[in-house]
PDB file of N, CA and C in Angstrom:
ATOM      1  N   UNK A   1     -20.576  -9.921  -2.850  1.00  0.00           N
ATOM      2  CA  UNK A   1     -21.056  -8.625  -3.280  1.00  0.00           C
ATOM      3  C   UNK A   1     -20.091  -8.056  -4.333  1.00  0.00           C
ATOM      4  N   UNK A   2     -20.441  -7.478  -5.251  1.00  0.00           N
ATOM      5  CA  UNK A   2     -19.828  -6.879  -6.208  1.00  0.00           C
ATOM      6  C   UNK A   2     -19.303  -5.379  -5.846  1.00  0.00           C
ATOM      7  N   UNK A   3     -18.256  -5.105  -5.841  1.00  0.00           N
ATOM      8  CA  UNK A   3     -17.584  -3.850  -5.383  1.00  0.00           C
ATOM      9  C   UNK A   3     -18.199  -3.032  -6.501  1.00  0.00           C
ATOM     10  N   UNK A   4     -18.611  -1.475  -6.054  1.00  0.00           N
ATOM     11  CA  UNK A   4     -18.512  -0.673  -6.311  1.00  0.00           C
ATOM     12  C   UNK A   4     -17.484   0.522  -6.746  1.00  0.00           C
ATOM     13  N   UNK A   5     -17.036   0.266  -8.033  1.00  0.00           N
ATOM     14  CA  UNK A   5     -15.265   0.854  -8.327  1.00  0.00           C
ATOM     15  C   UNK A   5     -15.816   1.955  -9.462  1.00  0.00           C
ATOM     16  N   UNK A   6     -14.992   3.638  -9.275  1.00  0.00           N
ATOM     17  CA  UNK A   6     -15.556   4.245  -9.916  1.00  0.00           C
ATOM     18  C   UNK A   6     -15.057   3.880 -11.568  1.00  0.00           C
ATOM     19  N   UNK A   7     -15.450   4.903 -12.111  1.00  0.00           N
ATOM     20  CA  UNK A   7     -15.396   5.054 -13.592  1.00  0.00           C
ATOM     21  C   UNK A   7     -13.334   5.294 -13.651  1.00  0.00           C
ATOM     22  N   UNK A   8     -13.344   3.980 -14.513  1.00  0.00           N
ATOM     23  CA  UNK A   8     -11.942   3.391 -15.037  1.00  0.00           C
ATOM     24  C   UNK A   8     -11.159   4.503 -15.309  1.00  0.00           C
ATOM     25  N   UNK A   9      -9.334   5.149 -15.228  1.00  0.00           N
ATOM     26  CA  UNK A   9      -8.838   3.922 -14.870  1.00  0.00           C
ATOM     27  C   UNK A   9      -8.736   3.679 -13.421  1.00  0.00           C
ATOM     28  N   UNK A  10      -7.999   2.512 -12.704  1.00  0.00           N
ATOM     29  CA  UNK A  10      -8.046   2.218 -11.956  1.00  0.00           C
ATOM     30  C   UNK A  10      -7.401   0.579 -11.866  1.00  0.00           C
ATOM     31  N   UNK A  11      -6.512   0.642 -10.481  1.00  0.00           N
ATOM     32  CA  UNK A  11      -6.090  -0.948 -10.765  1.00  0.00           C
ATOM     33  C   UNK A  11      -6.713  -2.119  -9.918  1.00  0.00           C
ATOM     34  N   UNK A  12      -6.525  -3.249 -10.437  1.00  0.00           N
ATOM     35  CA  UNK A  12      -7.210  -4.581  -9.988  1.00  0.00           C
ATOM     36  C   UNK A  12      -5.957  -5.696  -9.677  1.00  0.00           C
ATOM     37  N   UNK A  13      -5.535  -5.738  -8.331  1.00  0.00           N
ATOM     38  CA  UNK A  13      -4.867  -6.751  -7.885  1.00  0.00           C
ATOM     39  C   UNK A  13      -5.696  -8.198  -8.091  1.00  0.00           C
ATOM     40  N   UNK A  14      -5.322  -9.408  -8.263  1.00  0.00           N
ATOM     41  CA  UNK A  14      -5.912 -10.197  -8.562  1.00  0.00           C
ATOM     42  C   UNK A  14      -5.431 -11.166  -8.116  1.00  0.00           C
ATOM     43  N   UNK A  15      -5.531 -12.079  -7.010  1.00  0.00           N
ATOM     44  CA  UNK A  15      -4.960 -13.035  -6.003  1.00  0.00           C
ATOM     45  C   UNK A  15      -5.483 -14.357  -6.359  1.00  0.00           C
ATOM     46  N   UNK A  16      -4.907 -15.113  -7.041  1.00  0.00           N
ATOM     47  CA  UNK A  16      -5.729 -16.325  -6.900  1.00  0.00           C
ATOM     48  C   UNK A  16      -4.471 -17.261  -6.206  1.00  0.00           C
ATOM     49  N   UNK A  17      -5.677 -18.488  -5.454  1.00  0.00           N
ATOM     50  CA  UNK A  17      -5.009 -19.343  -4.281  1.00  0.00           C
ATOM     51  C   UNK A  17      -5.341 -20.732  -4.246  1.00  0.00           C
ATOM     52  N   UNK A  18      -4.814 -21.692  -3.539  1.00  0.00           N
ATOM     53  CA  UNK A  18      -5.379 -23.139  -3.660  1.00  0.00           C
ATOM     54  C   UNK A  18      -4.641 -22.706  -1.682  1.00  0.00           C
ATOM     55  N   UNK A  19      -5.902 -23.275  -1.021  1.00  0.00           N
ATOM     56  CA  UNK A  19      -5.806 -23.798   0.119  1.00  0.00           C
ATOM     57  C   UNK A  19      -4.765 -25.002   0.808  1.00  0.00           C
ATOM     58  N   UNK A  20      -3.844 -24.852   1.868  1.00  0.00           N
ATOM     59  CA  UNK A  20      -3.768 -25.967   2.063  1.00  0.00           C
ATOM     60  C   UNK A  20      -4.852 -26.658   3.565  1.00  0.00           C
ATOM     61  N   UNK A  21      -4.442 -27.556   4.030  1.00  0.00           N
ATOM     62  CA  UNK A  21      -5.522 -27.977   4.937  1.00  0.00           C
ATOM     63  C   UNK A  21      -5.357 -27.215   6.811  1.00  0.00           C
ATOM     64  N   UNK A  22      -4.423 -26.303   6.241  1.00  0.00           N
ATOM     65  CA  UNK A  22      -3.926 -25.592   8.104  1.00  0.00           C
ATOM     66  C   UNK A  22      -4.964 -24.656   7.941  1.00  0.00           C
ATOM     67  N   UNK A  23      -5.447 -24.241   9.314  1.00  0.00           N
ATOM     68  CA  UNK A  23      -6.789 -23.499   9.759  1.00  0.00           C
ATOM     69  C   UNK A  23      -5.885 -21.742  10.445  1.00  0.00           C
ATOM     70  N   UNK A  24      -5.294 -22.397  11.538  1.00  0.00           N
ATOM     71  CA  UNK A  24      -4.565 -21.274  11.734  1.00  0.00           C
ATOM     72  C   UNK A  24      -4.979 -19.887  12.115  1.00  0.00           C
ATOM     73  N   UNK A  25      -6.730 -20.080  12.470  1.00  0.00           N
ATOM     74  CA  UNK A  25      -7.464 -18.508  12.047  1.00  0.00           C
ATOM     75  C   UNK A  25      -7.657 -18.084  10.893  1.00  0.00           C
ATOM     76  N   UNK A  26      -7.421 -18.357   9.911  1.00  0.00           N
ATOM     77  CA  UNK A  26      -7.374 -18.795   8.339  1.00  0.00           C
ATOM     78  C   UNK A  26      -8.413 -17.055   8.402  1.00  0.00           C
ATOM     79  N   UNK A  27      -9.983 -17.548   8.688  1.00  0.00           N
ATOM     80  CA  UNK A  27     -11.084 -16.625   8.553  1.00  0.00           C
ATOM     81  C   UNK A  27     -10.596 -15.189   9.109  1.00  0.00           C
ATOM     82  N   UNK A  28     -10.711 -15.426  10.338  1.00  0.00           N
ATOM     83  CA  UNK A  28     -10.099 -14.405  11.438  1.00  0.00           C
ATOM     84  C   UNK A  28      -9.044 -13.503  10.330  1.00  0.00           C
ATOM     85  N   UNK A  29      -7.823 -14.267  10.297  1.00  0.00           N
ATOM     86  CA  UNK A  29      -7.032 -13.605   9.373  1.00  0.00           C
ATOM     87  C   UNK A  29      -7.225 -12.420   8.474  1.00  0.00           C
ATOM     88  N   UNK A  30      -7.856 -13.236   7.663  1.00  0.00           N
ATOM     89  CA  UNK A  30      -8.421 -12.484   6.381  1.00  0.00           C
ATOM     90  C   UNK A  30      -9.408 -11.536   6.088  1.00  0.00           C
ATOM     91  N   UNK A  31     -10.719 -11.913   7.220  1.00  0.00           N
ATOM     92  CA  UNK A  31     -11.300 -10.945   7.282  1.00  0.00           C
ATOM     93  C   UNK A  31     -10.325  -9.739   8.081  1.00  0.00           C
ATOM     94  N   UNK A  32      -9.340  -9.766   8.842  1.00  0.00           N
ATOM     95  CA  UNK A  32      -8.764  -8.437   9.745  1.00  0.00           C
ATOM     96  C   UNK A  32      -8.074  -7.653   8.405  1.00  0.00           C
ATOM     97  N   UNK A  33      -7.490  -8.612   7.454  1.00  0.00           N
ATOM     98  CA  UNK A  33      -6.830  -8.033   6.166  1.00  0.00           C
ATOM     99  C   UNK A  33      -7.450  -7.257   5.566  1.00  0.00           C
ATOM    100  N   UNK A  34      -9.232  -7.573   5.371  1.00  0.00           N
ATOM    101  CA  UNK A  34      -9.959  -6.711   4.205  1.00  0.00           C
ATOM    102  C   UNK A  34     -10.308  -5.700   5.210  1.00  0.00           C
ATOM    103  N   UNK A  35     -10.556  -5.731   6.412  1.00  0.00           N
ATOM    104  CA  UNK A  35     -10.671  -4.450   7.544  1.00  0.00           C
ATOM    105  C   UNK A  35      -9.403  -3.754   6.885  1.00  0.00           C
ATOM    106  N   UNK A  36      -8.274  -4.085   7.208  1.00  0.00           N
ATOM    107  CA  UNK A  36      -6.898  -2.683   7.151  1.00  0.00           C
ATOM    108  C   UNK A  36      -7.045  -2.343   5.882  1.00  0.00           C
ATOM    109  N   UNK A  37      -7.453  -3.035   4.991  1.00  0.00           N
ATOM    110  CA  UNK A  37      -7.194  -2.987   3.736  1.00  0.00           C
ATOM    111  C   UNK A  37      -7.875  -1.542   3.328  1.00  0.00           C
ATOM    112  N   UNK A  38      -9.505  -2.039   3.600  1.00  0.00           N
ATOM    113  CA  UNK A  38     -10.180  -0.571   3.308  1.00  0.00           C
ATOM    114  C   UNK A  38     -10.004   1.026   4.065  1.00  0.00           C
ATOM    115  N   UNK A  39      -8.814   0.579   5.255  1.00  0.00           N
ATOM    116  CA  UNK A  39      -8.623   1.965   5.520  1.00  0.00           C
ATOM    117  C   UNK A  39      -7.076   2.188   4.769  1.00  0.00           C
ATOM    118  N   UNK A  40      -7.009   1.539   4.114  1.00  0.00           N
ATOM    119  CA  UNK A  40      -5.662   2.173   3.327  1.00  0.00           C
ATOM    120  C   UNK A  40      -6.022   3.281   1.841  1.00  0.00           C
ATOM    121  N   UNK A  41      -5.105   4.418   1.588  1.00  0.00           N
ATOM    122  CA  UNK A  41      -5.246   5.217   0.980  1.00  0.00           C
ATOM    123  C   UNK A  41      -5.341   4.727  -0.369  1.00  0.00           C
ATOM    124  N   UNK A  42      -6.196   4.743  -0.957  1.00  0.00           N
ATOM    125  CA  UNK A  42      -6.077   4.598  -2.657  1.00  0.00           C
ATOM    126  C   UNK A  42      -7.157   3.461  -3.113  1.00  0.00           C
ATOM    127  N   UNK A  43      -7.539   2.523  -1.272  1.00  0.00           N
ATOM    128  CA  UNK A  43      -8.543   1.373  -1.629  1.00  0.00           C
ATOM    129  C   UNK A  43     -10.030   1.749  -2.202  1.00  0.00           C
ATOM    130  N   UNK A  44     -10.471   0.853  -3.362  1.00  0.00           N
ATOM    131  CA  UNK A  44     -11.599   0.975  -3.844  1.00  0.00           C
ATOM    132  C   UNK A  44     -12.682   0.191  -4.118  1.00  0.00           C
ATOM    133  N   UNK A  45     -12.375  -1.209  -3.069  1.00  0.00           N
ATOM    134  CA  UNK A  45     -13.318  -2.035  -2.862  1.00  0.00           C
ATOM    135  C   UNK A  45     -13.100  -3.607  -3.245  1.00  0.00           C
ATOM    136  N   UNK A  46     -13.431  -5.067  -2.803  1.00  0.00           N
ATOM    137  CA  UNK A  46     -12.735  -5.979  -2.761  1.00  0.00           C
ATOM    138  C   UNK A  46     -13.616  -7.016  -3.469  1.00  0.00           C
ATOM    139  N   UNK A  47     -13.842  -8.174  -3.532  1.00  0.00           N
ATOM    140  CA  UNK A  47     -14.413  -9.234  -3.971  1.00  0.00           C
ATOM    141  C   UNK A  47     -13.958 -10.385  -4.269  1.00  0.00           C
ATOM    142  N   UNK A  48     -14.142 -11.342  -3.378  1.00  0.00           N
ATOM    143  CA  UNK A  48     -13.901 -12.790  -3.161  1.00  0.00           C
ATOM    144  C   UNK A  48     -14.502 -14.139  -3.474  1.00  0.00           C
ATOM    145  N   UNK A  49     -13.880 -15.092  -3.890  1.00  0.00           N
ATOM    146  CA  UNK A  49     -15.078 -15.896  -3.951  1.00  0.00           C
ATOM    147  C   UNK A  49     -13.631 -17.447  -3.627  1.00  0.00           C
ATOM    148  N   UNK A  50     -14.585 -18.602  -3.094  1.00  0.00           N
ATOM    149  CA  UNK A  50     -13.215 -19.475  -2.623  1.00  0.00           C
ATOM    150  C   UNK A  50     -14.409 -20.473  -2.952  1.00  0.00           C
ATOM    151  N   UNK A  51     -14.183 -21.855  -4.040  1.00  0.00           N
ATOM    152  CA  UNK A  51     -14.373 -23.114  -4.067  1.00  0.00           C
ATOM    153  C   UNK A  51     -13.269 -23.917  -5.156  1.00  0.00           C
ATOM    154  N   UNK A  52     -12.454 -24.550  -3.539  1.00  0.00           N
ATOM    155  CA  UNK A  52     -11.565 -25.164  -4.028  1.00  0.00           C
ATOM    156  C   UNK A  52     -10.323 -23.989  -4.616  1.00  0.00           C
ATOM    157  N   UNK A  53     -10.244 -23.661  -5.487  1.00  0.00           N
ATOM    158  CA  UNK A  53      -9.643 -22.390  -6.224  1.00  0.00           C
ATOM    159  C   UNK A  53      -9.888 -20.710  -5.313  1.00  0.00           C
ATOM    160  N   UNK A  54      -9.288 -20.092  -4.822  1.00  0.00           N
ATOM    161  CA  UNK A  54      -9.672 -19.004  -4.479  1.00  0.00           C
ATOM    162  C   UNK A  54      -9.368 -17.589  -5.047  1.00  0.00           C
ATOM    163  N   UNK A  55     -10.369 -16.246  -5.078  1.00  0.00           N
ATOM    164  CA  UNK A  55      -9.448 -15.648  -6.529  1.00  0.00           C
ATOM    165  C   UNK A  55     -10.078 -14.635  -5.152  1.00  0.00           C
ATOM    166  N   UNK A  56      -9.426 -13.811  -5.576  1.00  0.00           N
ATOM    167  CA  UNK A  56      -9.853 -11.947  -4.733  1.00  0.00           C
ATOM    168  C   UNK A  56      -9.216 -10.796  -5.567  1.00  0.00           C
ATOM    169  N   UNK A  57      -9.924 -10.121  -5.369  1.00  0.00           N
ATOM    170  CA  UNK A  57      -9.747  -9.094  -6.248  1.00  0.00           C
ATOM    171  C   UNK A  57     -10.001  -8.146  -5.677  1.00  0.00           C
ATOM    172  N   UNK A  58      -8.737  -7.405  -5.360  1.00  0.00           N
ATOM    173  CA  UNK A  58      -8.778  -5.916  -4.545  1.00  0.00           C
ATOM    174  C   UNK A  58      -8.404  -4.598  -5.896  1.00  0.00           C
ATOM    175  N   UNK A  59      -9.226  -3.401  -5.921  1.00  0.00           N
ATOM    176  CA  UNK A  59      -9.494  -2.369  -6.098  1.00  0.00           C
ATOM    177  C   UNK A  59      -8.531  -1.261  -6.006  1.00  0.00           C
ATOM    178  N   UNK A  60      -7.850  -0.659  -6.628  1.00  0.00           N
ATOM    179  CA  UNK A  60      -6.976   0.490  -6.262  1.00  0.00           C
ATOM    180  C   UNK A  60      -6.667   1.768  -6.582  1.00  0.00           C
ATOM    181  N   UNK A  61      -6.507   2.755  -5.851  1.00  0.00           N
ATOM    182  CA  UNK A  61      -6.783   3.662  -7.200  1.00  0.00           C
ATOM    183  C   UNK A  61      -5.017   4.062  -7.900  1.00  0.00           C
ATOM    184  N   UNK A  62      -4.415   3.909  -7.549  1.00  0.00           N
ATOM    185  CA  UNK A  62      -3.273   3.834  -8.346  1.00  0.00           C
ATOM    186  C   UNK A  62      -1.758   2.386  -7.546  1.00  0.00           C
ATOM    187  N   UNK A  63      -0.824   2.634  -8.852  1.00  0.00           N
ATOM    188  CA  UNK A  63       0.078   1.478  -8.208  1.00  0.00           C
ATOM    189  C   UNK A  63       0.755   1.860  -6.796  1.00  0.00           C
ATOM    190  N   UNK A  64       1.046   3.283  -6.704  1.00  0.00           N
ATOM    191  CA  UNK A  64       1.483   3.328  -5.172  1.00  0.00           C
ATOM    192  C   UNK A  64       0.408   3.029  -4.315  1.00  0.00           C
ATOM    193  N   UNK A  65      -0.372   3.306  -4.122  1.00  0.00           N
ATOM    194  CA  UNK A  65      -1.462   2.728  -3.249  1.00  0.00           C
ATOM    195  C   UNK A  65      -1.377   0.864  -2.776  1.00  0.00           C
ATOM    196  N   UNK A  66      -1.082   0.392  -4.139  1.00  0.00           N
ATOM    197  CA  UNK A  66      -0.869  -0.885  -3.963  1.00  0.00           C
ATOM    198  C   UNK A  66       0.193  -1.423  -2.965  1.00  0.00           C
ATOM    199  N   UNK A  67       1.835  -0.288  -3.247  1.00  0.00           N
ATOM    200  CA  UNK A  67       2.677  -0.574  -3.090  1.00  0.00           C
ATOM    201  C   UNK A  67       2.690  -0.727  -1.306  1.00  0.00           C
ATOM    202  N   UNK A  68       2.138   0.638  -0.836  1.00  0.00           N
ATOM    203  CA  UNK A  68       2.331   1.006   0.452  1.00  0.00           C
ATOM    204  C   UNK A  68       1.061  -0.311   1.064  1.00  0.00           C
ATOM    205  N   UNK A  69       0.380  -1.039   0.865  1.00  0.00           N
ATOM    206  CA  UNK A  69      -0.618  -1.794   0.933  1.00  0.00           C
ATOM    207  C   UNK A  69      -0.036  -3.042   0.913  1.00  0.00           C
ATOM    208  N   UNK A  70       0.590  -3.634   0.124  1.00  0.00           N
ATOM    209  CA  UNK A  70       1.490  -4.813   0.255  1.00  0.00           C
ATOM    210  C   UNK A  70       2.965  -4.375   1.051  1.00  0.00           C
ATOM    211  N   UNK A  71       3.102  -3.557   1.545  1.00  0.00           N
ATOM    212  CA  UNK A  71       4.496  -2.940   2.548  1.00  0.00           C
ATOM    213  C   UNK A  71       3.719  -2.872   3.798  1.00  0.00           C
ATOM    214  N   UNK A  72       2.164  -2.947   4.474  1.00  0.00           N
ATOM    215  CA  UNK A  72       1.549  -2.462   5.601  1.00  0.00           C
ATOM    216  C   UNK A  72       1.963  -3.975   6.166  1.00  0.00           C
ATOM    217  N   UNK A  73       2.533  -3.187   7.593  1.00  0.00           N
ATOM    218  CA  UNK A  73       3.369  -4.090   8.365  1.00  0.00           C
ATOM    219  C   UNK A  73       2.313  -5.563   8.871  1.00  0.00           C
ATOM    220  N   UNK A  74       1.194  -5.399   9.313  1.00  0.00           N
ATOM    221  CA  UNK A  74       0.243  -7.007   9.197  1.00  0.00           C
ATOM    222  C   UNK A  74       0.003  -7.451   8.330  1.00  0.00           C
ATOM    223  N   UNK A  75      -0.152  -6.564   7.130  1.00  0.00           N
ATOM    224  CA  UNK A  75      -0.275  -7.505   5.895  1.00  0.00           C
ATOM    225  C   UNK A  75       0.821  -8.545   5.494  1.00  0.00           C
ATOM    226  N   UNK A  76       2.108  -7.728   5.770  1.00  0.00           N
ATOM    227  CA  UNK A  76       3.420  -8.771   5.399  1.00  0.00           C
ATOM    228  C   UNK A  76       3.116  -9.606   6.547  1.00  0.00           C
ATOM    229  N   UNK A  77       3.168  -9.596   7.998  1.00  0.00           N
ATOM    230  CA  UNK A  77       3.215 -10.748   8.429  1.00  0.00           C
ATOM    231  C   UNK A  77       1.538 -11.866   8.453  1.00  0.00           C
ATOM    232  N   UNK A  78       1.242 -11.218   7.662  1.00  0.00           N
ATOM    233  CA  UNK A  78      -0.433 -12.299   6.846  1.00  0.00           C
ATOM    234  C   UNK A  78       0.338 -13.098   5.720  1.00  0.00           C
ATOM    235  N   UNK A  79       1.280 -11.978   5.086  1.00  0.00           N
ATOM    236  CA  UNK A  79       1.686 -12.969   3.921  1.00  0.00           C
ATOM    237  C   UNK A  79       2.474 -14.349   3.959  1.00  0.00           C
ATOM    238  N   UNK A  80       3.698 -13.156   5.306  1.00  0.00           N
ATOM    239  CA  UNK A  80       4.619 -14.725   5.616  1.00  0.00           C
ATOM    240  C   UNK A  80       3.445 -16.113   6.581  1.00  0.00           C
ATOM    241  N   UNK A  81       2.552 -15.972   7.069  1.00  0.00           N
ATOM    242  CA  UNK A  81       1.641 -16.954   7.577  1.00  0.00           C
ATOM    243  C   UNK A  81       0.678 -17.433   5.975  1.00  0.00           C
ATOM    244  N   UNK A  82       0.823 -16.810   5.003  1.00  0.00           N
ATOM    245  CA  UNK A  82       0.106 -17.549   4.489  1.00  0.00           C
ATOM    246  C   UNK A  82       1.270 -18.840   3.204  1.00  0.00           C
ATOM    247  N   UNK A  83       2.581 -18.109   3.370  1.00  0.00           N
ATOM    248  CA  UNK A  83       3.682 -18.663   2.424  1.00  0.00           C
ATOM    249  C   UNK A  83       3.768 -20.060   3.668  1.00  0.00           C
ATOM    250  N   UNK A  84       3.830 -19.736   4.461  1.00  0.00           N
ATOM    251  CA  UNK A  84       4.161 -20.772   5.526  1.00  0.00           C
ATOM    252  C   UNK A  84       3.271 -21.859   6.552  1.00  0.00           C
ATOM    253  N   UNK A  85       1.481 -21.115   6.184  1.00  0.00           N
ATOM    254  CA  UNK A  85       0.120 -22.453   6.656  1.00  0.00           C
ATOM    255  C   UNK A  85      -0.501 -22.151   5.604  1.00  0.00           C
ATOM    256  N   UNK A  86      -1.265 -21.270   4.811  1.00  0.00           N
ATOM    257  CA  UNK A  86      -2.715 -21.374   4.281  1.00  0.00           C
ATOM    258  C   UNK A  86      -2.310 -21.665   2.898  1.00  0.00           C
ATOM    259  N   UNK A  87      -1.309 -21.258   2.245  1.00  0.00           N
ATOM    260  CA  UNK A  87      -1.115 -21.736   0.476  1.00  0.00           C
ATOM    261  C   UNK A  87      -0.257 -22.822   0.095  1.00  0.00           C
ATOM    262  N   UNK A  88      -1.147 -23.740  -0.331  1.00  0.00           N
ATOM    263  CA  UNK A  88       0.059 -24.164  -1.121  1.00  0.00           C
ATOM    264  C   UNK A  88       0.626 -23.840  -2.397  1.00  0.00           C
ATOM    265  N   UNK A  89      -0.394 -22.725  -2.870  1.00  0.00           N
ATOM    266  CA  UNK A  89       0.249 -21.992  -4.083  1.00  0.00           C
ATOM    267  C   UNK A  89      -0.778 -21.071  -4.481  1.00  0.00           C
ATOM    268  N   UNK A  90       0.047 -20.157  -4.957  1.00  0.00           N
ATOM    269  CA  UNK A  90      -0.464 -18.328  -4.774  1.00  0.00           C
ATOM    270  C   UNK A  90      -0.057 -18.110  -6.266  1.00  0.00           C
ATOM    271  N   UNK A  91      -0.563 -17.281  -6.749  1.00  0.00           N
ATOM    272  CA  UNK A  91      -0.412 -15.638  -7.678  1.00  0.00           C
ATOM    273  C   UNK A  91      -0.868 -14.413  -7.728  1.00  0.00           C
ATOM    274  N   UNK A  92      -0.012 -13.588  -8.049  1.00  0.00           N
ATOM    275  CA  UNK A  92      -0.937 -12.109  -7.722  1.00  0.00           C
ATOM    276  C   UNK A  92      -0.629 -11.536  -8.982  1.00  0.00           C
ATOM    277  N   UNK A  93      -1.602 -11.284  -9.751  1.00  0.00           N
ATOM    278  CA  UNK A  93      -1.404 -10.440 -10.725  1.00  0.00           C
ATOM    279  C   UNK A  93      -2.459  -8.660 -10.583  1.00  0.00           C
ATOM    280  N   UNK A  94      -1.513  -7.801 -11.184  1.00  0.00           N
ATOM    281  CA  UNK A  94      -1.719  -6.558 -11.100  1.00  0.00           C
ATOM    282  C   UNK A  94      -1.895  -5.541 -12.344  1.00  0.00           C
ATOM    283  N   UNK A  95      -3.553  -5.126 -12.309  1.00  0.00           N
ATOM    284  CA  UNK A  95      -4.141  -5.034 -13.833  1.00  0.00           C
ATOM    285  C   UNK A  95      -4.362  -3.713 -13.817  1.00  0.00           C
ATOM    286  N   UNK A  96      -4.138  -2.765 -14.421  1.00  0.00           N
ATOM    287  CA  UNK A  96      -5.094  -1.524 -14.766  1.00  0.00           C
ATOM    288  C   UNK A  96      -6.630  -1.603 -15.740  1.00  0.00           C
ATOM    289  N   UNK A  97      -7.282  -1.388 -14.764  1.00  0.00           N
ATOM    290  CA  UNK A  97      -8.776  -1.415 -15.834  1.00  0.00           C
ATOM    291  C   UNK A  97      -8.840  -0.502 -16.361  1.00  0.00           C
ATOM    292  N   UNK A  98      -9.604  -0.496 -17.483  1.00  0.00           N
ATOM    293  CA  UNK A  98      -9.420   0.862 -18.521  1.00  0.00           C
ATOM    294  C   UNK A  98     -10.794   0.822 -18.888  1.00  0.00           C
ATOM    295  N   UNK A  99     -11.512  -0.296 -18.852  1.00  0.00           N
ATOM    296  CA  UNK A  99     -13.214  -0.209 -18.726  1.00  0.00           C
ATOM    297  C   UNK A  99     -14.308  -1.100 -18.154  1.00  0.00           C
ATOM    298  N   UNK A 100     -15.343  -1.165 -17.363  1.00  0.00           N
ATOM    299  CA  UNK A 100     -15.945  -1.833 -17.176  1.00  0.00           C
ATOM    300  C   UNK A 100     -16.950  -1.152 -16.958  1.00  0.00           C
ATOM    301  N   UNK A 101     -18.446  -2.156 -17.469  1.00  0.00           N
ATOM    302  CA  UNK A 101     -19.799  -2.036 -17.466  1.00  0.00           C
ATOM    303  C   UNK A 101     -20.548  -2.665 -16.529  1.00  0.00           C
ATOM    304  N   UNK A 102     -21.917  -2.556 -16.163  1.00  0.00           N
ATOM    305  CA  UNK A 102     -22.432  -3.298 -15.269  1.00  0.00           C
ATOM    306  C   UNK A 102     -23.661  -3.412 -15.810  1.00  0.00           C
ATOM    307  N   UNK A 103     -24.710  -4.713 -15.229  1.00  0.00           N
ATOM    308  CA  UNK A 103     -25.626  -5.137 -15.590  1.00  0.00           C
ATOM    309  C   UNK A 103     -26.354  -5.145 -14.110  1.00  0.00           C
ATOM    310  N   UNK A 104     -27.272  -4.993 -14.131  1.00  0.00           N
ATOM    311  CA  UNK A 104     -28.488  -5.149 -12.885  1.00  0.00           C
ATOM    312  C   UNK A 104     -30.022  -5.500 -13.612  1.00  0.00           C
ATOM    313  N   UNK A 105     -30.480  -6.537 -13.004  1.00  0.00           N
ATOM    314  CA  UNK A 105     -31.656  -6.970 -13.408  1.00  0.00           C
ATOM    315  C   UNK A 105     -32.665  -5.996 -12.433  1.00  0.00           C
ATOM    316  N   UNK A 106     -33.602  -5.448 -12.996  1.00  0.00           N
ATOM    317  CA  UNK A 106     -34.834  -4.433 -12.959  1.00  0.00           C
ATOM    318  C   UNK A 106     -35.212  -5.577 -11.776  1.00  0.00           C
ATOM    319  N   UNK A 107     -35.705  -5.024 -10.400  1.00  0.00           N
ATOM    320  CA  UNK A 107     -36.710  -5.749  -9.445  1.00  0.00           C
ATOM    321  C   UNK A 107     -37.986  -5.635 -10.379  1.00  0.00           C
ATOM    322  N   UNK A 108     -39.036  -6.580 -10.361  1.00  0.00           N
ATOM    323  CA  UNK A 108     -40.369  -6.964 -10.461  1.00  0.00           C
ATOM    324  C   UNK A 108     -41.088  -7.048  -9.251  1.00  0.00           C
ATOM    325  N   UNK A 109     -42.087  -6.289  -8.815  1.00  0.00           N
ATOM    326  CA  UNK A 109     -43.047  -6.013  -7.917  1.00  0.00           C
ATOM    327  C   UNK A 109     -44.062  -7.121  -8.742  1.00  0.00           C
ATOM    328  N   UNK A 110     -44.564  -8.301  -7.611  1.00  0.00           N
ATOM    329  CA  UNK A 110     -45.956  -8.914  -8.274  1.00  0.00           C
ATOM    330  C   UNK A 110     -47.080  -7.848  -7.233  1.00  0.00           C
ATOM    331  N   UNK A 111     -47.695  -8.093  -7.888  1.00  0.00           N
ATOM    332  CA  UNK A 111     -48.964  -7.478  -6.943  1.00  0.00           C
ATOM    333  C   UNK A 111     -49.881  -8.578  -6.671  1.00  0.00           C
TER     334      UNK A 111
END
């Protein structure tokens, strides 16, 4: 699903990942992450996608928001479980958007 993020600016954490083969709750995990995630102050919505390559892209409304969000005490110990079973290699880059547009295709009713 495509997050709903208001009118720019606004920042875009950007996680991309390569899997390794440990399970670990892997799912479990991550989905409990995007749970805390959206009750943290400043969150503005997430979007994932994983083949082979995995990228996520969390929503923010400013860099402290981020900060206190990567400092939330399960998230660090998600991170050290993921430095230590699920990645074998990570990046996080951290973007301010300054614009984005959207496209939606018109539904067609046949009769």
């Amino acid at each position: 699903m495509i997050a709903n993020t208001p009118t720019p600016p606004y920042y875009a954490v950007i996680f991309t990942s390569i899997r390794t083969k440990e399970d670990r709750d892997y799912e479990k995990i991550a989905f409990r992450m995007e749970e805390l995630a959206k009750k943290q102050e400043g969150y503005l919505g997430i979007e994932s996608a994983r083949e082979g390559l995995g990228i996520t892209i969390s929503y923010w409304k400013d860099l402290e928001s981020i900060k206190k969000w990567k400092e939330q005490t399960e998230h660090l110990l998600a991170q050290e479980m993921g430095k230590e079973y699920f990645y074998s290699s990570y990046k996080t880059r951290i973007s301010l958007v300054q614009r984005d547009y959207t496209f939606e295709k018109k539904q067609v009713h046949a009769k």
